[in-house]
Protein backbone atom coordinates (compact mmCIF):
# COMPACT_ATOMS: atom_id res chain seq x y z
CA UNK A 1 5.54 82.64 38.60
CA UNK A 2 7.75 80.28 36.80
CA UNK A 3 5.33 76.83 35.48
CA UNK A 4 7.80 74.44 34.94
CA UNK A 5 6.68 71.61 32.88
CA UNK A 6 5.70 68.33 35.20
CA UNK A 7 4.76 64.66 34.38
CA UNK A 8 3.18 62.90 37.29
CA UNK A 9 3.68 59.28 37.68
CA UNK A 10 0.74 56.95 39.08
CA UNK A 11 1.75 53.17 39.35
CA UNK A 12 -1.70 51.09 39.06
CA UNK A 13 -3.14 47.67 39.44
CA UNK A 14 -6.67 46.76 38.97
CA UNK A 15 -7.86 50.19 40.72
CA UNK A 16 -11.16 50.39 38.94
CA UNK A 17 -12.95 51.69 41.94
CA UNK A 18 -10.71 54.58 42.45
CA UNK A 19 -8.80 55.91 39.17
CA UNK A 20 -11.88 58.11 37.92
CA UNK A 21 -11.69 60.27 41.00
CA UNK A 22 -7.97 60.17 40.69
CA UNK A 23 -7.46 61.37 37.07
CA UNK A 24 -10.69 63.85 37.37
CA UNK A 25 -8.83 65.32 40.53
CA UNK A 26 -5.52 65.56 38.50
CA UNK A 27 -6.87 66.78 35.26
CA UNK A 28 -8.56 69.61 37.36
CA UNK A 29 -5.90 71.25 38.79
CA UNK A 30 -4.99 74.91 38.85
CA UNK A 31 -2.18 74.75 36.86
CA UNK A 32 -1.82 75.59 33.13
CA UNK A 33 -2.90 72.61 31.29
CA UNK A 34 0.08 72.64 28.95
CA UNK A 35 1.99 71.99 31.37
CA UNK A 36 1.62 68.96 32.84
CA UNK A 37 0.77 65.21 32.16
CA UNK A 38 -0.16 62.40 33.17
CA UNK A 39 1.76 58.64 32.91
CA UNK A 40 -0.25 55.53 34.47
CA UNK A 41 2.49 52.59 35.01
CA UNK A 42 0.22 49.90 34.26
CA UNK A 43 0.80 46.67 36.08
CA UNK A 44 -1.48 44.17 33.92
CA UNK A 45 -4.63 45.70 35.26
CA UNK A 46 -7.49 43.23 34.06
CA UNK A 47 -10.75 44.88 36.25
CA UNK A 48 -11.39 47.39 33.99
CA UNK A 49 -9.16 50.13 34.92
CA UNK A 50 -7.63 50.37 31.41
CA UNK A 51 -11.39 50.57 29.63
CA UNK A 52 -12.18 53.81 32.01
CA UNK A 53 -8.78 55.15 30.93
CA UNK A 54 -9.44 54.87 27.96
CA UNK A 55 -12.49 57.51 28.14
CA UNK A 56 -9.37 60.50 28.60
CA UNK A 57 -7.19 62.39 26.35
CA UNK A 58 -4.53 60.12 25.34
CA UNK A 59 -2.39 63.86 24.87
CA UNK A 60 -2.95 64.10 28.77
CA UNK A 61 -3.29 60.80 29.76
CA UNK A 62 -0.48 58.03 29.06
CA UNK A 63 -0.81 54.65 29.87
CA UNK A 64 2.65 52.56 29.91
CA UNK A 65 2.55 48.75 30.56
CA UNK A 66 5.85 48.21 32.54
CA UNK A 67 5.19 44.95 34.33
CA UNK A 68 5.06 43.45 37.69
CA UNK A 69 8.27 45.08 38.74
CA UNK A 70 8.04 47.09 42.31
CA UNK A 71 7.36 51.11 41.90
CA UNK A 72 10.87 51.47 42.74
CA UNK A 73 11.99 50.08 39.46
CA UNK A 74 9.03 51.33 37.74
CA UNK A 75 10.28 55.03 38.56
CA UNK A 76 13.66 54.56 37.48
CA UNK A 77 12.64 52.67 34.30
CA UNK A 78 10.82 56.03 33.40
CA UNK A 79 13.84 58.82 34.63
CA UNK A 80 15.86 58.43 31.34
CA UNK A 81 11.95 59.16 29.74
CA UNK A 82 10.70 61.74 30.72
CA UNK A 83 11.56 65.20 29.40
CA UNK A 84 9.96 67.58 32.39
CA UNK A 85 11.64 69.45 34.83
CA UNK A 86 9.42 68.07 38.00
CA UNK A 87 7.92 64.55 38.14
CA UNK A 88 5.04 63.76 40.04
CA UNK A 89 4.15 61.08 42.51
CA UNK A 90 0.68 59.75 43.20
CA UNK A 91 -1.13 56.78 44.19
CA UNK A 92 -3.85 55.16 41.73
CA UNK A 93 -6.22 55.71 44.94
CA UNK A 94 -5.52 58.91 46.09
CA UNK A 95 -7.67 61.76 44.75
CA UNK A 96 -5.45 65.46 45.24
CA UNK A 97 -6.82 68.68 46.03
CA UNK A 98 -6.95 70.76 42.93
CA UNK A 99 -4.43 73.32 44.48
CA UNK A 100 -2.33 70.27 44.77
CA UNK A 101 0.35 71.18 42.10
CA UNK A 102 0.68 74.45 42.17
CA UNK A 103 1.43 74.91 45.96
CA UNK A 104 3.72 72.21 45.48
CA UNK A 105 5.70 73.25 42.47
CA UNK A 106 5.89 77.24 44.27
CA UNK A 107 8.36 75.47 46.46
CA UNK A 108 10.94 75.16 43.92
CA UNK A 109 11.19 78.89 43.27
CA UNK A 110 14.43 77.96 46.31
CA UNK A 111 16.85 76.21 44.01
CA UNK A 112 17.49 74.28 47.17
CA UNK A 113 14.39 72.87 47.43
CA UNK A 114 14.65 69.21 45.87
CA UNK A 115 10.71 67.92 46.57
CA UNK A 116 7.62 69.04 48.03
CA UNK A 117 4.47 67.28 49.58
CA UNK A 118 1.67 67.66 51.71
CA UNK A 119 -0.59 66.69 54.11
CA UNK A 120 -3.19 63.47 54.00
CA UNK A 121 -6.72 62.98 54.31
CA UNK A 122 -8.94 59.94 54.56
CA UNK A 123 -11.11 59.18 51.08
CA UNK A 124 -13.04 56.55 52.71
CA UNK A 125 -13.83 57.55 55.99
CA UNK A 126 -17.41 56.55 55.77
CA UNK A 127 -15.46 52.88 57.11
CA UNK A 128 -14.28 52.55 60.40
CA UNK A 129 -10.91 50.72 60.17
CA UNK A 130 -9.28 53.61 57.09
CA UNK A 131 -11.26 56.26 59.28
CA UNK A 132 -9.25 55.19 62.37
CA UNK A 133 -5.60 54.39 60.06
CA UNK A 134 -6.31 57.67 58.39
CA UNK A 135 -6.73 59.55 62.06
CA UNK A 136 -3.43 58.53 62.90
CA UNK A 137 -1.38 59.05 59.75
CA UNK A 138 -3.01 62.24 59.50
CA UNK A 139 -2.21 63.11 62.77
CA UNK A 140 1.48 62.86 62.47
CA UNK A 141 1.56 64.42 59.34
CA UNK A 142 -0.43 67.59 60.98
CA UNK A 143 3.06 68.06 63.32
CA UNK A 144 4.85 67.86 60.32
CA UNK A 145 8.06 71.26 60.42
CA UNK A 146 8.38 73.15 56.97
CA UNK A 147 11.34 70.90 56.62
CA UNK A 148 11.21 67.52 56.35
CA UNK A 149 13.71 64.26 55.94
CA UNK A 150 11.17 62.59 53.51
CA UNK A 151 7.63 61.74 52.63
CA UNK A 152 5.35 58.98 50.85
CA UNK A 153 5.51 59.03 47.45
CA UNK A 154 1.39 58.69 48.06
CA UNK A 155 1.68 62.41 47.12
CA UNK A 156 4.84 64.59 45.91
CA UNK A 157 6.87 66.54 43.06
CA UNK A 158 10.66 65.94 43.36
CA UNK A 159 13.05 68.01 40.51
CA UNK A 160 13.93 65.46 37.83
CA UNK A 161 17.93 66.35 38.40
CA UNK A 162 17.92 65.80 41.85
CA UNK A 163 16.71 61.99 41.42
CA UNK A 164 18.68 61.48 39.06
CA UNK A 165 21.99 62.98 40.30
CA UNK A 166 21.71 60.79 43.64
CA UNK A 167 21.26 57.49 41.28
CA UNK A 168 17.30 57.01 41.31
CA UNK A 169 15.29 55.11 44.14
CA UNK A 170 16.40 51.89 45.90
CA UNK A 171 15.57 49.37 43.55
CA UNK A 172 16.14 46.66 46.75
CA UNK A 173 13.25 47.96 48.43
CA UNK A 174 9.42 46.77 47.79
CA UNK A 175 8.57 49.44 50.16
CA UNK A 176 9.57 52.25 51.93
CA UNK A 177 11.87 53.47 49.21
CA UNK A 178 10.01 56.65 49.44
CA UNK A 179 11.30 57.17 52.66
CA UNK A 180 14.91 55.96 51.75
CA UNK A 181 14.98 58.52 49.22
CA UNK A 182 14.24 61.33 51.40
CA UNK A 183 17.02 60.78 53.32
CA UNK A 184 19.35 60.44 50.26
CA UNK A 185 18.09 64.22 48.91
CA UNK A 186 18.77 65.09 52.11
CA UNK A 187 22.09 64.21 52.44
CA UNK A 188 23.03 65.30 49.45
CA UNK A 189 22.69 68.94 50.61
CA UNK A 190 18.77 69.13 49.16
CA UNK A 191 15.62 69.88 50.82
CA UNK A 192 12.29 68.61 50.79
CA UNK A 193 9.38 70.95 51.86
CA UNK A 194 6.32 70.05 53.58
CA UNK A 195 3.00 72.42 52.37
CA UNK A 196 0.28 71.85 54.31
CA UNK A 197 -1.88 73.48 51.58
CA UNK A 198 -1.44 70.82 49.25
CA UNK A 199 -4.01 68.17 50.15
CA UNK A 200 -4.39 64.47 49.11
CA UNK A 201 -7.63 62.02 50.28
CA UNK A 202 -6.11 58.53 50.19
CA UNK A 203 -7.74 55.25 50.78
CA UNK A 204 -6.63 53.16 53.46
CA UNK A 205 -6.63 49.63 53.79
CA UNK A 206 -10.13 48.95 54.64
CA UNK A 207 -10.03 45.82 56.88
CA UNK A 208 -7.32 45.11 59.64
CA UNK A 209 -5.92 41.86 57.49
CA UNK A 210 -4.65 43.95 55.11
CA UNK A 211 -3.63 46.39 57.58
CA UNK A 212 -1.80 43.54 59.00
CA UNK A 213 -0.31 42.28 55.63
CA UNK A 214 0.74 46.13 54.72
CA UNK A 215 2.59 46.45 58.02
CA UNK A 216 4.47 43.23 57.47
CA UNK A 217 5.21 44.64 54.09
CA UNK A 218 6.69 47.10 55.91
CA UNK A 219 8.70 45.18 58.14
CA UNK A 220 10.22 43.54 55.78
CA UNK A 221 12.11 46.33 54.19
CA UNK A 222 12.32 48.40 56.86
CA UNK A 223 15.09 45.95 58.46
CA UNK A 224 16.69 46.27 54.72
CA UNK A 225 16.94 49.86 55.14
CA UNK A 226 18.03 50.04 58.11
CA UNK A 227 20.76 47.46 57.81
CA UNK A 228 21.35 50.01 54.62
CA UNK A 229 21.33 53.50 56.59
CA UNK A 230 21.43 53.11 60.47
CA UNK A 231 21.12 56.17 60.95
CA UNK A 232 17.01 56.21 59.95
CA UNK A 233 16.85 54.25 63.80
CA UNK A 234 16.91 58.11 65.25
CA UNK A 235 13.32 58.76 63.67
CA UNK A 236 12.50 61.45 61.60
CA UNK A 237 8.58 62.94 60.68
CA UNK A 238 6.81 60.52 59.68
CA UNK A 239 8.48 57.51 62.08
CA UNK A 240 9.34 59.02 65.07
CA UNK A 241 11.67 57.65 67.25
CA UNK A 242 8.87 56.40 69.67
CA UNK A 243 7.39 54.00 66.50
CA UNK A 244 10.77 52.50 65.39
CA UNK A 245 11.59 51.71 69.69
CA UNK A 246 8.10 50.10 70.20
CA UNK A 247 9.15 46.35 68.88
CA UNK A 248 12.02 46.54 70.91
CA UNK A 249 9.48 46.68 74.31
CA UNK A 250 8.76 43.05 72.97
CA UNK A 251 12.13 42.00 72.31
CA UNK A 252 12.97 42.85 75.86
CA UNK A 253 10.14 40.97 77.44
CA UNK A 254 11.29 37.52 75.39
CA UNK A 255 14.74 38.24 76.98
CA UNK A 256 13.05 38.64 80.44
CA UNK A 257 11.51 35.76 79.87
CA UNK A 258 14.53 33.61 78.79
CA UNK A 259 16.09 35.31 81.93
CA UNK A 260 13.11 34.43 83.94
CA UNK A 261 13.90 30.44 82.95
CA UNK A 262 17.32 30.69 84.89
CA UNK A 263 16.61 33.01 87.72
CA UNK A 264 12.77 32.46 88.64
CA UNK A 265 12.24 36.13 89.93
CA UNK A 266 8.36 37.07 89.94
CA UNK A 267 6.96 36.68 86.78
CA UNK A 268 4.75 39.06 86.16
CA UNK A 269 8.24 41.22 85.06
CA UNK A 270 8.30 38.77 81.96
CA UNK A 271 4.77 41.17 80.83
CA UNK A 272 5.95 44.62 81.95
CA UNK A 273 7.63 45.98 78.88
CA UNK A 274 4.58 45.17 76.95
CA UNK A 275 2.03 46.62 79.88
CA UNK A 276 3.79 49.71 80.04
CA UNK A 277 3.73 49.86 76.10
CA UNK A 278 0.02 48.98 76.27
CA UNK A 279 -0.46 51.67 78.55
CA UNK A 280 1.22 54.19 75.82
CA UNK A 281 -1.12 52.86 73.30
CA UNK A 282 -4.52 53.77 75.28
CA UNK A 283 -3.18 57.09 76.02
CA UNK A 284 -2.64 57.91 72.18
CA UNK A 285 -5.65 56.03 71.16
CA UNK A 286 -7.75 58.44 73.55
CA UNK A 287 -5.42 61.55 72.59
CA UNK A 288 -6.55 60.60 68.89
CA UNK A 289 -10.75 60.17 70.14
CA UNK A 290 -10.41 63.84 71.91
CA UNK A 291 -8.29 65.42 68.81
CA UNK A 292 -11.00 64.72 66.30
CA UNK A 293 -13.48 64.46 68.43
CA UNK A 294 -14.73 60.88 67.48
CA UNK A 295 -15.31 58.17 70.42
CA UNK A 296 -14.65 55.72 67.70
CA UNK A 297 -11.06 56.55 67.30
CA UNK A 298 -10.38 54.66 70.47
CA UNK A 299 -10.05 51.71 68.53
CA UNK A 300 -6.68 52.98 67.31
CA UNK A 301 -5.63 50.95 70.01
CA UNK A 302 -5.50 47.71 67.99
CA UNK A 303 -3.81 49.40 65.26
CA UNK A 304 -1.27 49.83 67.60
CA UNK A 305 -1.06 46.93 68.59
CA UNK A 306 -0.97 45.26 65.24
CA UNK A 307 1.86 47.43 63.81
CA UNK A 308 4.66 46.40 65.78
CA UNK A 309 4.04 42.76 65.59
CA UNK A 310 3.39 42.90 62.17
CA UNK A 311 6.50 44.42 61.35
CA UNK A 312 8.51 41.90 63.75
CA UNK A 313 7.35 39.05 62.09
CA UNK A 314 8.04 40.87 58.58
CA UNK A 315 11.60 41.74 59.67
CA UNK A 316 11.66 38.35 61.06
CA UNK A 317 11.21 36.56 57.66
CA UNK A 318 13.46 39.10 56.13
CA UNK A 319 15.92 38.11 58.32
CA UNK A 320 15.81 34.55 57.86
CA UNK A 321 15.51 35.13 53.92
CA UNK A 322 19.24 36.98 54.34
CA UNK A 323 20.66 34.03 56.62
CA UNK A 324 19.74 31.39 54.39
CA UNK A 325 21.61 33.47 51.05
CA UNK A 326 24.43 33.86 52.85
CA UNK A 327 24.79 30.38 53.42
């Protein structure tokens, strides 16, 4: 096999508590060890992250101080830099398995194949709320076809002339320009390959506030892109079609209820969109509690729940933010 030379990318902030298990994980892989390296895009970490980076090889271990810009800007800032062939994508708090690179970078023995990724565990699972976020994400990612439109940037290897040939990630986007990406390598006649052999253990949020504030995150931008590329509305793997419909059940029930103000049919109608999407919820929650066999995962319910309206409210403020600079 070919070993193509690969520089992974890890944006950081103040991850003290997880970049040990994170560079030990990386450092270990089965991969020749001249081959690869490792760039931490520091944003003015001040928790001691940069004192237990500084206990590695600074040959194998680079940390760059590039700001408070978003990871979108970040990446492109380092394209023009770096000399590999593949560049890596990790989080600061995700720990990969140690067959993580290697299963990846066999993908690219297609000259087709433009990025590769895998599937994701839970780090923290010990905690209910990331055991119950990490249950679901996990879950969609275990349907995932060899195939795929794109992926988080939590965990992948894209070829360094593909990203640059279709102009580098979104720069407009906070978030989700992982999954903007994806769909830009895809159109441009690329694929991106889904290996279910190379593993990542990521911690989720760990309390449902910053579940909530992630999701709004989220909501944000992912009005932005779609304003940007319609055509994402269809769904792909990661957000089906059934996610991006489900703030729409509430949108319909505010119209029911402005219709409801005119016409004075019963109005119990006003709460059926959001019963019968209720009703969805419960049934996924408990399809989640049976698949992995944990009566705890139940409470996926309220993560349901949560996403939807935290993304309405995010697009919501996006929306206004627009409005008012167009004026």
């Amino acid at each position: 096999m070919n070993y193509p030379c690969v520089t992974i990318l890890i944006p950081i902030k103040n991850v003290a508590k997880y970049i040990k298990k994170c560079l030990d994980a990386l450092l270990n892989q089965n991969y020749p060890k001249d081959k690869y390296e490792i760039w931490l895009l520091d944003n003015n970490s001040n928790d001691g992250t940069l004192e237990i980076v500084a206990n590695y090889p600074k040959d194998k271990v680079r940390v760059i101080q590039t700001g408070i810009d978003s990871p979108a800007i970040k990446y492109n800032k380092m394209l023009p830099l770096v000399k590999s062939e593949i560049i890596g994508f990790v989080d600061g708090d995700a720990n990969v398995d140690k067959e993580w690179l290697i299963k990846t970078i066999e993908q690219f023995e297609d000259p087709k194949v433009a990025g590769a990724s895998g599937v994701i565990y839970t780090a923290n699972k010990n905690k209910l709320v990331p055991r119950i976020i990490g249950y679901e994400l996990q879950d969609r990612y275990e349907k995932m076809p060899r195939e795929i439109k794109r992926v988080a940037t939590m965990h992948v290897v894209y070829q360094k002339k593909v990203l640059e040939e279709i102009g580098g990630f979104n720069e407009k986007l906070k978030t989700g320009y992982d999954c903007e990406i994806g769909y830009r390598i895809n159109n441009a006649g690329h694929k991106i390959i889904f290996v279910p052999e190379a593993k990542v253990w990521h911690n989720h949020r760990e309390n449902l506030w910053s579940y909530f504030k992630q999701q709004y995150e989220y909501g944000k931008f992912a009005l932005i892109r779609y304003m940007q590329m319609p055509k994402m509305l269809k769904g792909d793997n990661i957000s089906s079609r059934t996610m991006i419909v489900q703030p729409f059940f509430y949108l319909i029930s505010f119209i029911v209820l402005i219709l409801w103000s005119f016409y004075k049919f019963p109005w119990y109608w006003i709460f059926l969109p959001i019963i019968l999407l209720f009703i969805y919820y419960i049934f996924s929650a408990l399809r989640l509690s049976l698949k992995y066999k944990d009566p705890t995962a139940i409470s996926a319910f309220i993560l349901y729940l949560i996403r939807p309206i935290a993304g309405i409210l995010g697009a919501i403020s996006s929306l206004i933010s627009i409005l008012f600079k167009s004026n």
